[in-house]
N, C-alpha and C. Protein backbone atom coordinates (compact mmCIF):
# COMPACT_ATOMS: atom_id res chain seq x y z
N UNK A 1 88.40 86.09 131.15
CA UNK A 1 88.20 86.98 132.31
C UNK A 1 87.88 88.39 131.83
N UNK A 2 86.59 88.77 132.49
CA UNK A 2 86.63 90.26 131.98
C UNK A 2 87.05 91.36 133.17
N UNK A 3 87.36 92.45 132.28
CA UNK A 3 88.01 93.65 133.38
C UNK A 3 86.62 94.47 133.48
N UNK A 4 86.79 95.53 135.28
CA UNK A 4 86.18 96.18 135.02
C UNK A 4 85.85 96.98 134.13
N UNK A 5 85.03 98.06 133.72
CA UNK A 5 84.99 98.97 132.86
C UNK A 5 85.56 99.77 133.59
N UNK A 6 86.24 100.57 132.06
CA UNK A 6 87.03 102.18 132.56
C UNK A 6 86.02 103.14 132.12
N UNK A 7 85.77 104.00 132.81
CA UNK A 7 85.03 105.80 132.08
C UNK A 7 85.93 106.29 130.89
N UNK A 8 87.50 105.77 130.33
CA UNK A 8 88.20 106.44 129.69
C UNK A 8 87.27 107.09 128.28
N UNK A 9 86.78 105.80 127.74
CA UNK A 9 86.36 105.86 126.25
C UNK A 9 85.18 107.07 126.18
N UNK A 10 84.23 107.41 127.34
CA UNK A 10 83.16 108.28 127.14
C UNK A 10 83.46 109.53 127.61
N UNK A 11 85.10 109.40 128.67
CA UNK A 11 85.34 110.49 129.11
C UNK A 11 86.05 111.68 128.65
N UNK A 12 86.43 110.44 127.21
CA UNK A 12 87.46 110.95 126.00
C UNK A 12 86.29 111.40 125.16
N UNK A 13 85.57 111.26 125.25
CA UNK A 13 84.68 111.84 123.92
C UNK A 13 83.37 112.42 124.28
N UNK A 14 83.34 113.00 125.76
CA UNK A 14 82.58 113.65 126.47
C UNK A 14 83.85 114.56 126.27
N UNK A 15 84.92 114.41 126.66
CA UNK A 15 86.03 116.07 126.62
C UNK A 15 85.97 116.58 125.51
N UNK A 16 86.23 115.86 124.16
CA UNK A 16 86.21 116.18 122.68
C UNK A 16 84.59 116.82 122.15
N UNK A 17 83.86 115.98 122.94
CA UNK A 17 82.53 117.24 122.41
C UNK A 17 82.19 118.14 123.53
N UNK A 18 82.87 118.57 124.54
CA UNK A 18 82.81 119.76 125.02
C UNK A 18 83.74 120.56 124.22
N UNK A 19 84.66 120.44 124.02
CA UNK A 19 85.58 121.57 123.53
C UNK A 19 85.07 121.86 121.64
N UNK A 20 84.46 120.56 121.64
CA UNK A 20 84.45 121.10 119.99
C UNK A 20 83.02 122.18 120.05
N UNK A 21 81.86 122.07 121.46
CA UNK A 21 81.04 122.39 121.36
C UNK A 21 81.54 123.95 121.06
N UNK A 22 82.56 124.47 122.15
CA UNK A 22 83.23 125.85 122.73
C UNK A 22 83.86 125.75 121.31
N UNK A 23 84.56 125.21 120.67
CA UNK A 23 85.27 125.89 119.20
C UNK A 23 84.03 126.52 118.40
N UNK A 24 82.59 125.80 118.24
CA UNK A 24 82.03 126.23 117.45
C UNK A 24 80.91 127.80 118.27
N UNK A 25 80.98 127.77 119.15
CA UNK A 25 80.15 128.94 119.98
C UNK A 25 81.16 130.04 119.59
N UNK A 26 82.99 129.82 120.16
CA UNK A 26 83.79 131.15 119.66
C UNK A 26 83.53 131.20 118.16
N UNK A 27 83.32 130.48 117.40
CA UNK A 27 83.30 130.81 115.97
C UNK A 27 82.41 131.72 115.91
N UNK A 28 80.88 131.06 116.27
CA UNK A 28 79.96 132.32 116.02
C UNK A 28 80.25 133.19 117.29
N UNK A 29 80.78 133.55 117.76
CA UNK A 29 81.25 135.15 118.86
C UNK A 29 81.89 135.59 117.83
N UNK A 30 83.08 135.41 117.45
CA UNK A 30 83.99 135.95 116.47
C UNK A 30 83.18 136.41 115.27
N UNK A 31 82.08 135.45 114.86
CA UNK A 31 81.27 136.09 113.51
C UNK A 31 80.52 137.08 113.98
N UNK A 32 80.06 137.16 115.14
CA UNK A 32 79.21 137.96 115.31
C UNK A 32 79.51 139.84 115.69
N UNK A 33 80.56 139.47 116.23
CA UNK A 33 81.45 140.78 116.84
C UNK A 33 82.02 141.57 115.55
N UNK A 34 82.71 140.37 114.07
CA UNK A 34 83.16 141.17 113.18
C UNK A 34 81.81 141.59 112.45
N UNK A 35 80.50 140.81 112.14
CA UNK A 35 79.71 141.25 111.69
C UNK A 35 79.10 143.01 112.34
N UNK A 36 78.86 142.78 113.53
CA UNK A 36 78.43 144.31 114.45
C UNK A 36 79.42 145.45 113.62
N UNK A 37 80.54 144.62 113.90
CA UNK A 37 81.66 146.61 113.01
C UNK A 37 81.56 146.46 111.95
N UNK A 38 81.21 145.75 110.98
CA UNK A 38 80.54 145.78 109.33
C UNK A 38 79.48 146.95 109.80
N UNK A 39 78.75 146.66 110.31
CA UNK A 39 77.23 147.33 110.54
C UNK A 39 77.54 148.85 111.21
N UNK A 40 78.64 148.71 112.35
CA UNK A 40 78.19 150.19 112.21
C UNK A 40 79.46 151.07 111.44
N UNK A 41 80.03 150.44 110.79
CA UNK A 41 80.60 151.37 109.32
C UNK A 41 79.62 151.47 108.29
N UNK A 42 78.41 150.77 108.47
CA UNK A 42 77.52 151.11 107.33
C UNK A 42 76.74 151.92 108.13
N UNK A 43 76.43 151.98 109.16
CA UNK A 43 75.70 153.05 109.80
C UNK A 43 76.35 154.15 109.56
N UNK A 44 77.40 154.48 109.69
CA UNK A 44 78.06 155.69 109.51
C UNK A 44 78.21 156.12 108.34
N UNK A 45 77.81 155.71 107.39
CA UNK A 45 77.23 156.40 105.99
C UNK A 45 76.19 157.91 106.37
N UNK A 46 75.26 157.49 107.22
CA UNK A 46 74.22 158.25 107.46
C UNK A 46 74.48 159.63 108.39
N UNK A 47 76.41 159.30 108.65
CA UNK A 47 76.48 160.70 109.61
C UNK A 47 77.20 161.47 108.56
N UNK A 48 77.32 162.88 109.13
CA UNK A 48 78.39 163.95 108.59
C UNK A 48 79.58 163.17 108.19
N UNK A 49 80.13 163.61 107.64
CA UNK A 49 81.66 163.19 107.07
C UNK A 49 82.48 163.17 108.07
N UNK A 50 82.70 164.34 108.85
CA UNK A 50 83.65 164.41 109.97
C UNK A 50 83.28 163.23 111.27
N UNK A 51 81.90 162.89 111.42
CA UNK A 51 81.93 161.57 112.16
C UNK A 51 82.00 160.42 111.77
N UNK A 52 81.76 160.33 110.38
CA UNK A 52 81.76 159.29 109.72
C UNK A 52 83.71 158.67 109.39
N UNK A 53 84.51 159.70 109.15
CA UNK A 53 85.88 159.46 109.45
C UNK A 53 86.26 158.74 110.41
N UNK A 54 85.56 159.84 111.72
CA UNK A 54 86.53 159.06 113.16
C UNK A 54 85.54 158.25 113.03
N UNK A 55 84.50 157.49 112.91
CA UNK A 55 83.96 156.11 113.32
C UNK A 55 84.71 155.37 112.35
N UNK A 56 85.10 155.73 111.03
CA UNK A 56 86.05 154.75 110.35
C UNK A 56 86.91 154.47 110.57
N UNK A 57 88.04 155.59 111.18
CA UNK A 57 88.90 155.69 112.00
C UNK A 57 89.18 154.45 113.13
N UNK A 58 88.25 154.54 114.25
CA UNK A 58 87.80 153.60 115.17
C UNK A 58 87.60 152.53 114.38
N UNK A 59 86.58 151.89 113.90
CA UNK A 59 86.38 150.81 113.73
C UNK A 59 87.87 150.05 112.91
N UNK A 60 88.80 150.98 112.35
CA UNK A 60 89.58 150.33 111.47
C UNK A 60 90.55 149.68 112.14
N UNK A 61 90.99 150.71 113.33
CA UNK A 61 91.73 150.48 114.17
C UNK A 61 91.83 149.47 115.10
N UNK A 62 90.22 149.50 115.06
CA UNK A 62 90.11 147.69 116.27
C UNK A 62 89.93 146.77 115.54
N UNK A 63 89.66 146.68 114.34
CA UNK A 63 90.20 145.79 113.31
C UNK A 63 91.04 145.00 113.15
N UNK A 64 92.06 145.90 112.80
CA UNK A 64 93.50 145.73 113.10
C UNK A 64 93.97 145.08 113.83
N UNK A 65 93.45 145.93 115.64
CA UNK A 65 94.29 145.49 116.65
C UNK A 65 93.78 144.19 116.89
N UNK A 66 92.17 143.63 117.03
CA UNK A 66 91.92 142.54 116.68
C UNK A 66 92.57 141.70 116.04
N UNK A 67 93.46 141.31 115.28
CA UNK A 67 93.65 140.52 114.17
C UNK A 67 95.55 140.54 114.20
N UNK A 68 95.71 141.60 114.69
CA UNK A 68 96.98 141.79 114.52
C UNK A 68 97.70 141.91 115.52
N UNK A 69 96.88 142.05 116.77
CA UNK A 69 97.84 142.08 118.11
C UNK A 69 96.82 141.10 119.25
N UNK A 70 95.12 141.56 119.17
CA UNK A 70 94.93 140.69 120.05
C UNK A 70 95.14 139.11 120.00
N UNK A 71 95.13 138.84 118.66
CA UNK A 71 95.06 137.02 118.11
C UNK A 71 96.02 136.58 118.60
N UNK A 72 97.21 136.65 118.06
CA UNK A 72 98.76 136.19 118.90
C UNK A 72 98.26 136.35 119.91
N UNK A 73 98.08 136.97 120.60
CA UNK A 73 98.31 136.74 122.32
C UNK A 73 96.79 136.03 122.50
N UNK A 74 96.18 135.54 122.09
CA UNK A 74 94.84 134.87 122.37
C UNK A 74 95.83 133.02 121.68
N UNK A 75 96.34 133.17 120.80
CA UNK A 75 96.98 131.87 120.37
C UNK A 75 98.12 131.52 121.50
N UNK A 76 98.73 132.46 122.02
CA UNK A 76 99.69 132.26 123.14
C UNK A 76 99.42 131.45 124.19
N UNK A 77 97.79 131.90 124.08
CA UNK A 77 97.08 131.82 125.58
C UNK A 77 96.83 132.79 126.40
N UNK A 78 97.22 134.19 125.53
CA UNK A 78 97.83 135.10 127.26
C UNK A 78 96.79 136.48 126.62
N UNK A 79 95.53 136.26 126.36
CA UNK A 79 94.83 137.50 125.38
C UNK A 79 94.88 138.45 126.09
N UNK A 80 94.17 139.81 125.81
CA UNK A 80 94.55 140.99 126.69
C UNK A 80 93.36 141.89 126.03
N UNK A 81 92.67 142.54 126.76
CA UNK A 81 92.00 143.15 126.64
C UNK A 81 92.80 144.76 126.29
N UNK A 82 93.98 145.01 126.71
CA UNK A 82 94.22 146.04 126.18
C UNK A 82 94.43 146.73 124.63
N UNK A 83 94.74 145.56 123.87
CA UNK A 83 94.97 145.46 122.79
C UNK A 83 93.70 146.11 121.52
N UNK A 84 92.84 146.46 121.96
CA UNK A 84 91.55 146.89 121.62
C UNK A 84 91.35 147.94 121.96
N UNK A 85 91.20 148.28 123.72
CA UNK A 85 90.94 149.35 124.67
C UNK A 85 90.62 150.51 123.58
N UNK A 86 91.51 151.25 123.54
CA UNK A 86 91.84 152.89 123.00
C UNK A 86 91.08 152.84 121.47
N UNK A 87 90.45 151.61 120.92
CA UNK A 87 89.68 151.94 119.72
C UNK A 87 88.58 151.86 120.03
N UNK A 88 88.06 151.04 120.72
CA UNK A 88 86.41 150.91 121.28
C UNK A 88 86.56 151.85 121.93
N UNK A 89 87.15 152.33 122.68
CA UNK A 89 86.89 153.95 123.29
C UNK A 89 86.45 154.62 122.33
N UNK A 90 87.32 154.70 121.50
CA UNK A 90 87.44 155.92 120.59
C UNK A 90 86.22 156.10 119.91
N UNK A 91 85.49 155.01 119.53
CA UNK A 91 84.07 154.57 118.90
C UNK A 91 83.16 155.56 119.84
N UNK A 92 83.30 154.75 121.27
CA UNK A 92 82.14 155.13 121.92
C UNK A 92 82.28 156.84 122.17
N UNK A 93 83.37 157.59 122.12
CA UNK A 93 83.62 158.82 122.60
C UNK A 93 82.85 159.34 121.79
N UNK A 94 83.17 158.75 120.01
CA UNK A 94 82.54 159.47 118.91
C UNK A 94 80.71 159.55 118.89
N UNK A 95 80.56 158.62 119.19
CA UNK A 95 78.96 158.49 119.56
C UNK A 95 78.10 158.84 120.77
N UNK A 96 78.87 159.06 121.63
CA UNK A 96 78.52 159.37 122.86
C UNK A 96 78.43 161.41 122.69
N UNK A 97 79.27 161.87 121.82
CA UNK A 97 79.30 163.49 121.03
C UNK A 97 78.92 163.86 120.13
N UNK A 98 78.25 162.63 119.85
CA UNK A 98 77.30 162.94 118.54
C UNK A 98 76.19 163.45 118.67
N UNK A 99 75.57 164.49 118.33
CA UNK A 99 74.14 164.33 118.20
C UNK A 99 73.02 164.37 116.86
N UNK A 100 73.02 163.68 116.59
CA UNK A 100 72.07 162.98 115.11
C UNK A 100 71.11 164.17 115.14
N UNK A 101 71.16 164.57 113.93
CA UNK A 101 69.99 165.37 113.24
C UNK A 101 69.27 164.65 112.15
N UNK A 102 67.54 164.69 112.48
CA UNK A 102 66.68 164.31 111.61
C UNK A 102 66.25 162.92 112.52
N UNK A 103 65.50 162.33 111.56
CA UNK A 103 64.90 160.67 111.73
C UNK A 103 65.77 160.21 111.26
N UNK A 104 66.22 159.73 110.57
CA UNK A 104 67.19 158.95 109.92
C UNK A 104 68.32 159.17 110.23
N UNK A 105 68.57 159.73 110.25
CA UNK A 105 70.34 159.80 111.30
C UNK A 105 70.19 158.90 112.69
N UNK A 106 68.66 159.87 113.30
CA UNK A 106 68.55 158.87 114.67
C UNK A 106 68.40 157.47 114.62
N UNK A 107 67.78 156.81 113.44
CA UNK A 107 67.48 155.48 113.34
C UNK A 107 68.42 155.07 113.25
N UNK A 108 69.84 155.31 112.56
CA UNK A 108 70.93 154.84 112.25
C UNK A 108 71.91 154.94 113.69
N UNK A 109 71.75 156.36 114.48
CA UNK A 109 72.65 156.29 115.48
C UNK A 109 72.37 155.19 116.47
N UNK A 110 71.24 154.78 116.74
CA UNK A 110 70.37 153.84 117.53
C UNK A 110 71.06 152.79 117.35
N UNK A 111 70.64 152.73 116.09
CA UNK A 111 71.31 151.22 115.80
C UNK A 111 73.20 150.60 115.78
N UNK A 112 73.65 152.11 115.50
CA UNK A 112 75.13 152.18 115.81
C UNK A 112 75.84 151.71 117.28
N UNK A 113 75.01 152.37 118.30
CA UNK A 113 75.26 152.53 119.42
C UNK A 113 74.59 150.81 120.20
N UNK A 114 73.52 150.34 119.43
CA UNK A 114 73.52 148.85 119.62
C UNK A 114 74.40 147.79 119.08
N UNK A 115 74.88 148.06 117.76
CA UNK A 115 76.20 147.43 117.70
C UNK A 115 77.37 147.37 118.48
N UNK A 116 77.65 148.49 118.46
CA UNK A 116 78.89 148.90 119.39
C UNK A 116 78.52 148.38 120.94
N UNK A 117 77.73 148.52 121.57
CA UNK A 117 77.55 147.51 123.09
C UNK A 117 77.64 145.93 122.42
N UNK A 118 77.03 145.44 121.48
CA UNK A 118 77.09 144.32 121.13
C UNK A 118 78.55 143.49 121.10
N UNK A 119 79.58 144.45 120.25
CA UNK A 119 80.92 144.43 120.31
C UNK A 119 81.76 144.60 121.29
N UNK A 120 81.27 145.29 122.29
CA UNK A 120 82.00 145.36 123.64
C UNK A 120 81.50 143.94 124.15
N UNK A 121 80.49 143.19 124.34
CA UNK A 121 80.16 142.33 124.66
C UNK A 121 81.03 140.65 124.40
N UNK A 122 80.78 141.18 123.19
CA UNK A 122 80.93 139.74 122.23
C UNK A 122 82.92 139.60 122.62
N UNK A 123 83.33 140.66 122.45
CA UNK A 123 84.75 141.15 122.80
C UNK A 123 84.98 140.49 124.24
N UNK A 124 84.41 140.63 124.96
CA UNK A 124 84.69 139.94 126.35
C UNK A 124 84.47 138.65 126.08
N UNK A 125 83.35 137.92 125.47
CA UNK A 125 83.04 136.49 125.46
C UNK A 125 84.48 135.53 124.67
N UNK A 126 84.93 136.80 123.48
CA UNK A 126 86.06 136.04 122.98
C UNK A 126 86.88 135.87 123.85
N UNK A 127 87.41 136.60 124.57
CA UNK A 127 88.52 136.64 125.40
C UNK A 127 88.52 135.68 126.40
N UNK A 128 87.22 135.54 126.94
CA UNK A 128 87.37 134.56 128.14
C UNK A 128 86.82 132.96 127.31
N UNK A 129 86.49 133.33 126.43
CA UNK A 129 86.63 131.76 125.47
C UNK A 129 88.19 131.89 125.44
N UNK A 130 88.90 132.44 125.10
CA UNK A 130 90.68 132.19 125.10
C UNK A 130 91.33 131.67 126.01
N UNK A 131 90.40 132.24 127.01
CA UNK A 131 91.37 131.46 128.92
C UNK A 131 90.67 130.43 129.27
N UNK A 132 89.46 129.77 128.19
CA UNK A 132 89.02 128.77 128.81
C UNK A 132 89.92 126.93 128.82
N UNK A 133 89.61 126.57 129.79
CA UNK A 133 90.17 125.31 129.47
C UNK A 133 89.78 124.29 129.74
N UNK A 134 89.78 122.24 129.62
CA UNK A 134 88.76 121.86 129.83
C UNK A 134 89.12 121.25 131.07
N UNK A 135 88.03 121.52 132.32
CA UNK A 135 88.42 121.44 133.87
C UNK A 135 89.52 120.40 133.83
N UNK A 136 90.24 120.63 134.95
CA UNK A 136 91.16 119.87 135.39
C UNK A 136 90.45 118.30 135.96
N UNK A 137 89.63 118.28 136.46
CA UNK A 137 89.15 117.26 137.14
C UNK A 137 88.55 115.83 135.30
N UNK A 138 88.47 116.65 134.45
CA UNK A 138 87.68 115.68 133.08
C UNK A 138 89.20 115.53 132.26
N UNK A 139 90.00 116.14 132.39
CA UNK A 139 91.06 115.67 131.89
C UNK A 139 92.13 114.86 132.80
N UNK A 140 91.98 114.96 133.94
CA UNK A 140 92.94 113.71 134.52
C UNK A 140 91.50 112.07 134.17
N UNK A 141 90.31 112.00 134.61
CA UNK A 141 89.63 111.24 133.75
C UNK A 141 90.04 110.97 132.69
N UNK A 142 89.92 111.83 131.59
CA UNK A 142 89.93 111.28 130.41
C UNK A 142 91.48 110.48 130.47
N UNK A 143 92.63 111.69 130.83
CA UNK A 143 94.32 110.62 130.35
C UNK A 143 94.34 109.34 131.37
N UNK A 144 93.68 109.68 132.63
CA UNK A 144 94.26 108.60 133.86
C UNK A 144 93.14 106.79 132.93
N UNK A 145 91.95 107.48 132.66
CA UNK A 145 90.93 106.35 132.46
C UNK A 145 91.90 105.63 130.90
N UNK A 146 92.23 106.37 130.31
CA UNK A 146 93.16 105.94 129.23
C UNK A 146 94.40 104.77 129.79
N UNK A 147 95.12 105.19 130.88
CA UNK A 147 96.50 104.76 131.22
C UNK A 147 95.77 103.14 132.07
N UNK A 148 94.49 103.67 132.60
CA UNK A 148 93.82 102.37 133.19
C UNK A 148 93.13 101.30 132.13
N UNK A 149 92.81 101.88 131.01
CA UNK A 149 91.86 100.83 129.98
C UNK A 149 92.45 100.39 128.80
N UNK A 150 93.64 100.19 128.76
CA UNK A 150 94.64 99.88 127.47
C UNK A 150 95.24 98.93 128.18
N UNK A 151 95.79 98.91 129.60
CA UNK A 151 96.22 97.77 129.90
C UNK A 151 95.20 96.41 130.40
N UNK A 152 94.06 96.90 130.59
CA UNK A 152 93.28 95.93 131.21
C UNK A 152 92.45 94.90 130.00
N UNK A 153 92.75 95.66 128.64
CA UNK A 153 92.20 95.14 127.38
C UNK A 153 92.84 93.99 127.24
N UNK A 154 94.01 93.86 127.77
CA UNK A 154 95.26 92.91 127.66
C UNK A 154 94.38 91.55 128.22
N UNK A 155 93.47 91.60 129.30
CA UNK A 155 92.85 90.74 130.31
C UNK A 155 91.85 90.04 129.86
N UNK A 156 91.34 90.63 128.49
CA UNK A 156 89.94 89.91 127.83
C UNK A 156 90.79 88.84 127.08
N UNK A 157 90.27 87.63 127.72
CA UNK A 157 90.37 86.09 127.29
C UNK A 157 90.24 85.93 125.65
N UNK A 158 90.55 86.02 124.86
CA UNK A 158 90.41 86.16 123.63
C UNK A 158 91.61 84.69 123.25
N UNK A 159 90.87 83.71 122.28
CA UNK A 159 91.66 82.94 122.45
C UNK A 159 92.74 82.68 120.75
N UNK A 160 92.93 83.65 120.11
CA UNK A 160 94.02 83.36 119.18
C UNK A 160 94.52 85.06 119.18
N UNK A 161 95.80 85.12 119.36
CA UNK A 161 96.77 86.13 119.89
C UNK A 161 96.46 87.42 118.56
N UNK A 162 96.14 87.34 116.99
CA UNK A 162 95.99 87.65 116.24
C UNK A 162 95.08 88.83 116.55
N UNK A 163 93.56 88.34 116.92
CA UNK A 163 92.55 89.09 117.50
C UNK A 163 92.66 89.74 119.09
N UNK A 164 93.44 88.87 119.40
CA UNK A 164 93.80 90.43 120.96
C UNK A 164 94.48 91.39 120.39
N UNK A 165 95.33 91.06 119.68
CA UNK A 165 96.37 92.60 119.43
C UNK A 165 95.42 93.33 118.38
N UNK A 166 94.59 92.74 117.55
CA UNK A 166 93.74 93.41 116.96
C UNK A 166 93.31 94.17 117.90
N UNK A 167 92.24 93.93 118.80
CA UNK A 167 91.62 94.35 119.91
C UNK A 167 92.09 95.24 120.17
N UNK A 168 93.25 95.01 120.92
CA UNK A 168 93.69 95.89 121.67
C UNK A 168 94.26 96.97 120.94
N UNK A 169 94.81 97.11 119.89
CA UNK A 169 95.12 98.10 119.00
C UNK A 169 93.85 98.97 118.72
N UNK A 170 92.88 98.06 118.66
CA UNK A 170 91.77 99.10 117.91
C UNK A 170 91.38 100.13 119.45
N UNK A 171 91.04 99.35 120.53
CA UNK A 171 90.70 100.27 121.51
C UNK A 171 91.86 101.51 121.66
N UNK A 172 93.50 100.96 121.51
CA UNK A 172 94.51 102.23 122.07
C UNK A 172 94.29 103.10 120.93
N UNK A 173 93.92 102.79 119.65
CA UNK A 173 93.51 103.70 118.59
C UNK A 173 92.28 104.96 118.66
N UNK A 174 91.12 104.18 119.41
CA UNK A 174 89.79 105.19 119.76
C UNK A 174 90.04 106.02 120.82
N UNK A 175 90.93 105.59 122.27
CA UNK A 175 91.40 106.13 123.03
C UNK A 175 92.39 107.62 122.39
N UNK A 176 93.39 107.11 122.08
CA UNK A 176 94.50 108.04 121.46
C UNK A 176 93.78 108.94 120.21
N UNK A 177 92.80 108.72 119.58
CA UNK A 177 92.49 109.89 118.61
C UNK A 177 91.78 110.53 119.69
N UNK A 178 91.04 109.98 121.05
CA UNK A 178 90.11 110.97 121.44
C UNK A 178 90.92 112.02 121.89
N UNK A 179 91.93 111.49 122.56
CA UNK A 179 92.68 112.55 123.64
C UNK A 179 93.62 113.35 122.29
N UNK A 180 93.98 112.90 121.16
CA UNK A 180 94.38 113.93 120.11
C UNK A 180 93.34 115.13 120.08
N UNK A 181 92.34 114.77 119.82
CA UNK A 181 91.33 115.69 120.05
C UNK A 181 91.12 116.54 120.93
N UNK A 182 90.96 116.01 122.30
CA UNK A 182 91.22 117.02 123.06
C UNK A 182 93.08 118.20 122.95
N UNK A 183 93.74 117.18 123.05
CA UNK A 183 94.91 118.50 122.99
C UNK A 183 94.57 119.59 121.98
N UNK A 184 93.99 118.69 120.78
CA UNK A 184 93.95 120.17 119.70
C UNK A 184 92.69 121.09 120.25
N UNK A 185 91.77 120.72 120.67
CA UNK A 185 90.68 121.28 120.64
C UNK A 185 90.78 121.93 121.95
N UNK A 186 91.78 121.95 122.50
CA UNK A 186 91.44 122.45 123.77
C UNK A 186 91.70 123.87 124.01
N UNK A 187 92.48 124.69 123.03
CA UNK A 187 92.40 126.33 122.69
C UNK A 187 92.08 126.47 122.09
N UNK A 188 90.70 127.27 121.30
CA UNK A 188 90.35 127.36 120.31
C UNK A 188 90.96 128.47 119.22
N UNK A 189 91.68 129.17 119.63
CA UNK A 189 92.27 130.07 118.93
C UNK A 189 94.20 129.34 118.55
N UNK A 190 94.31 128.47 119.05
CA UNK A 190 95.89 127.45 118.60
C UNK A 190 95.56 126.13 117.80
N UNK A 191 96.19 126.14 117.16
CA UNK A 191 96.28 124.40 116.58
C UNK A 191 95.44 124.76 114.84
N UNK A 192 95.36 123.22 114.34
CA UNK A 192 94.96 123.01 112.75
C UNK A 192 93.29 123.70 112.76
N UNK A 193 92.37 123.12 114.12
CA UNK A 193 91.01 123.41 114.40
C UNK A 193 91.45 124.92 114.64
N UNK A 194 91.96 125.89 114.54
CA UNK A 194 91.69 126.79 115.43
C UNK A 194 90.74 128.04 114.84
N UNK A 195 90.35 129.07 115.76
CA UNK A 195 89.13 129.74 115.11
C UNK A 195 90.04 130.62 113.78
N UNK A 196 89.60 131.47 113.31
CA UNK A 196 90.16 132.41 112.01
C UNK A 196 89.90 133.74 112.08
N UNK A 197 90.96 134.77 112.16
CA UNK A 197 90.38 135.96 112.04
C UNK A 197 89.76 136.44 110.83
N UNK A 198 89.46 135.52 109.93
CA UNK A 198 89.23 136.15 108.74
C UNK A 198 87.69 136.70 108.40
N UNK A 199 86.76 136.52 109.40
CA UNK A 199 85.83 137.69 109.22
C UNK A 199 85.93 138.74 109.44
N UNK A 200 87.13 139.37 110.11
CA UNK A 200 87.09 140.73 110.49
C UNK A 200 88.18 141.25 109.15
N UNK A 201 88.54 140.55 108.20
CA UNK A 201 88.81 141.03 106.29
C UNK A 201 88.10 141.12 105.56
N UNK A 202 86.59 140.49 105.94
CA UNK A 202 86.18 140.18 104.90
C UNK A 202 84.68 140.88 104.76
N UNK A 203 84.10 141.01 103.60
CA UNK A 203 82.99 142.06 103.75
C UNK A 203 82.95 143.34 103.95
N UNK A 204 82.42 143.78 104.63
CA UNK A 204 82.33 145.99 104.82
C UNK A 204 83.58 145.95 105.39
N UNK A 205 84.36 145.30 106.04
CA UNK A 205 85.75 145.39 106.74
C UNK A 205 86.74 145.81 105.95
N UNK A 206 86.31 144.66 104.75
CA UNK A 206 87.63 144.15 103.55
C UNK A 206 87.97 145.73 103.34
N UNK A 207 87.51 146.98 103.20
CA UNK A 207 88.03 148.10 102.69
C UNK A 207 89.25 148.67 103.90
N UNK A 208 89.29 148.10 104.97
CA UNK A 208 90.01 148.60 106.00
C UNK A 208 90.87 147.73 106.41
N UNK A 209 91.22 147.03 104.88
CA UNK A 209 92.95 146.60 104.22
C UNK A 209 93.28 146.56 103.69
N UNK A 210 92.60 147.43 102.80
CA UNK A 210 93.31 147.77 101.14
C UNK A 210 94.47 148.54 101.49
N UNK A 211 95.65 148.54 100.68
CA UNK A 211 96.84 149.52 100.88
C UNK A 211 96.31 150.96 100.73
């Protein structure tokens, strides 16, 4: 006798490659946001000293708070945009009172001031990648189609007992890694998969953690 089909098996691995799709998009947000403040600390080579400080200043600071206060609370679940606030200010105040003398200062401020929107940007995309989750409606699918297609495996006529429990083991096996998958994958900033702050150490950054 055969059972209907369940949606569990595609609905489990339709959830697992949505979320793994979203782990790998925050990866590159996260690369891309720490790459922008690499760039405009190298832009700020090209200003006076005294702006070139407070933009080091700034950028070091959201660094930091990045990595050191916004992450926990993005691993919590509970991210916060405040945790940043008062250094991206501080960036934009500095650039927004700047005024570049020469060509080359301007080419550099240009390009400063496109990073820095870039980073305000990319900064929001992380964050609401943090509160994302995978709809309510694909995860009662995926667990309910699970709780429905493990017992109905029981129903395929299989005639030496050896090869049903085979069977049926192998299906509660493809089932149960999918939905492992989903639990881990389903915050991308919690668990073994989870994203890494470690581009914002590494490269033009790395100097803004030396002791």
């Amino acid at each position: 006798m055969e059972p209907s089909s369940s949606p569990s098996p595609a609905a489990c691995c339709c959830a697992a490659g949505t979320l793994w799709t979203q782990l790998e998009d925050t990866q590159t947000i996260v690369a891309s946001e720490a790459a922008n403040a690499a760039l405009i600390s190298r832009d700020a080579a090209a200003f006076p000293q005294p702006v070139r400080v407070r933009i080091d200043s700034a950028v070091s600071g959201y660094v930091h708070a990045v990595v050191e206060d916004q992450w926990p609370r993005m691993r919590a679940g509970n991210p916060s945009y405040g945790a940043t606030e008062v250094h991206l200010q501080d960036a934009f105040r500095v650039l927004q009172t700047y005024d570049p003398q020469g060509q080359a200062q301007q080419v550099f401020y240009e390009q400063a001031v496109d990073h820095l929107n870039d980073i305000a940007s990319q900064r929001r995309a992380r964050i609401t990648m943090a509160r994302r989750e995978l709809p309510p409606l694909l995860q009662a699918l995926a667990f309910g189609g699970a709780l429905v297609l493990i017992p109905l495996t029981f129903l395929y006529g299989l005639r030496k007992l050896r090869v049903q429990v085979l069977f049926v083991a192998s299906v509660a096996g493809l089932v149960g890694f999918s939905l492992l998958l989903v639990f881990v994958l389903d915050r991308p900033f919690s668990g073994d998969l989870s994203v890494s702050p470690a581009p914002y150490r590494e490269g033009a950054l790395a100097r803004y953690w030396t002791p």
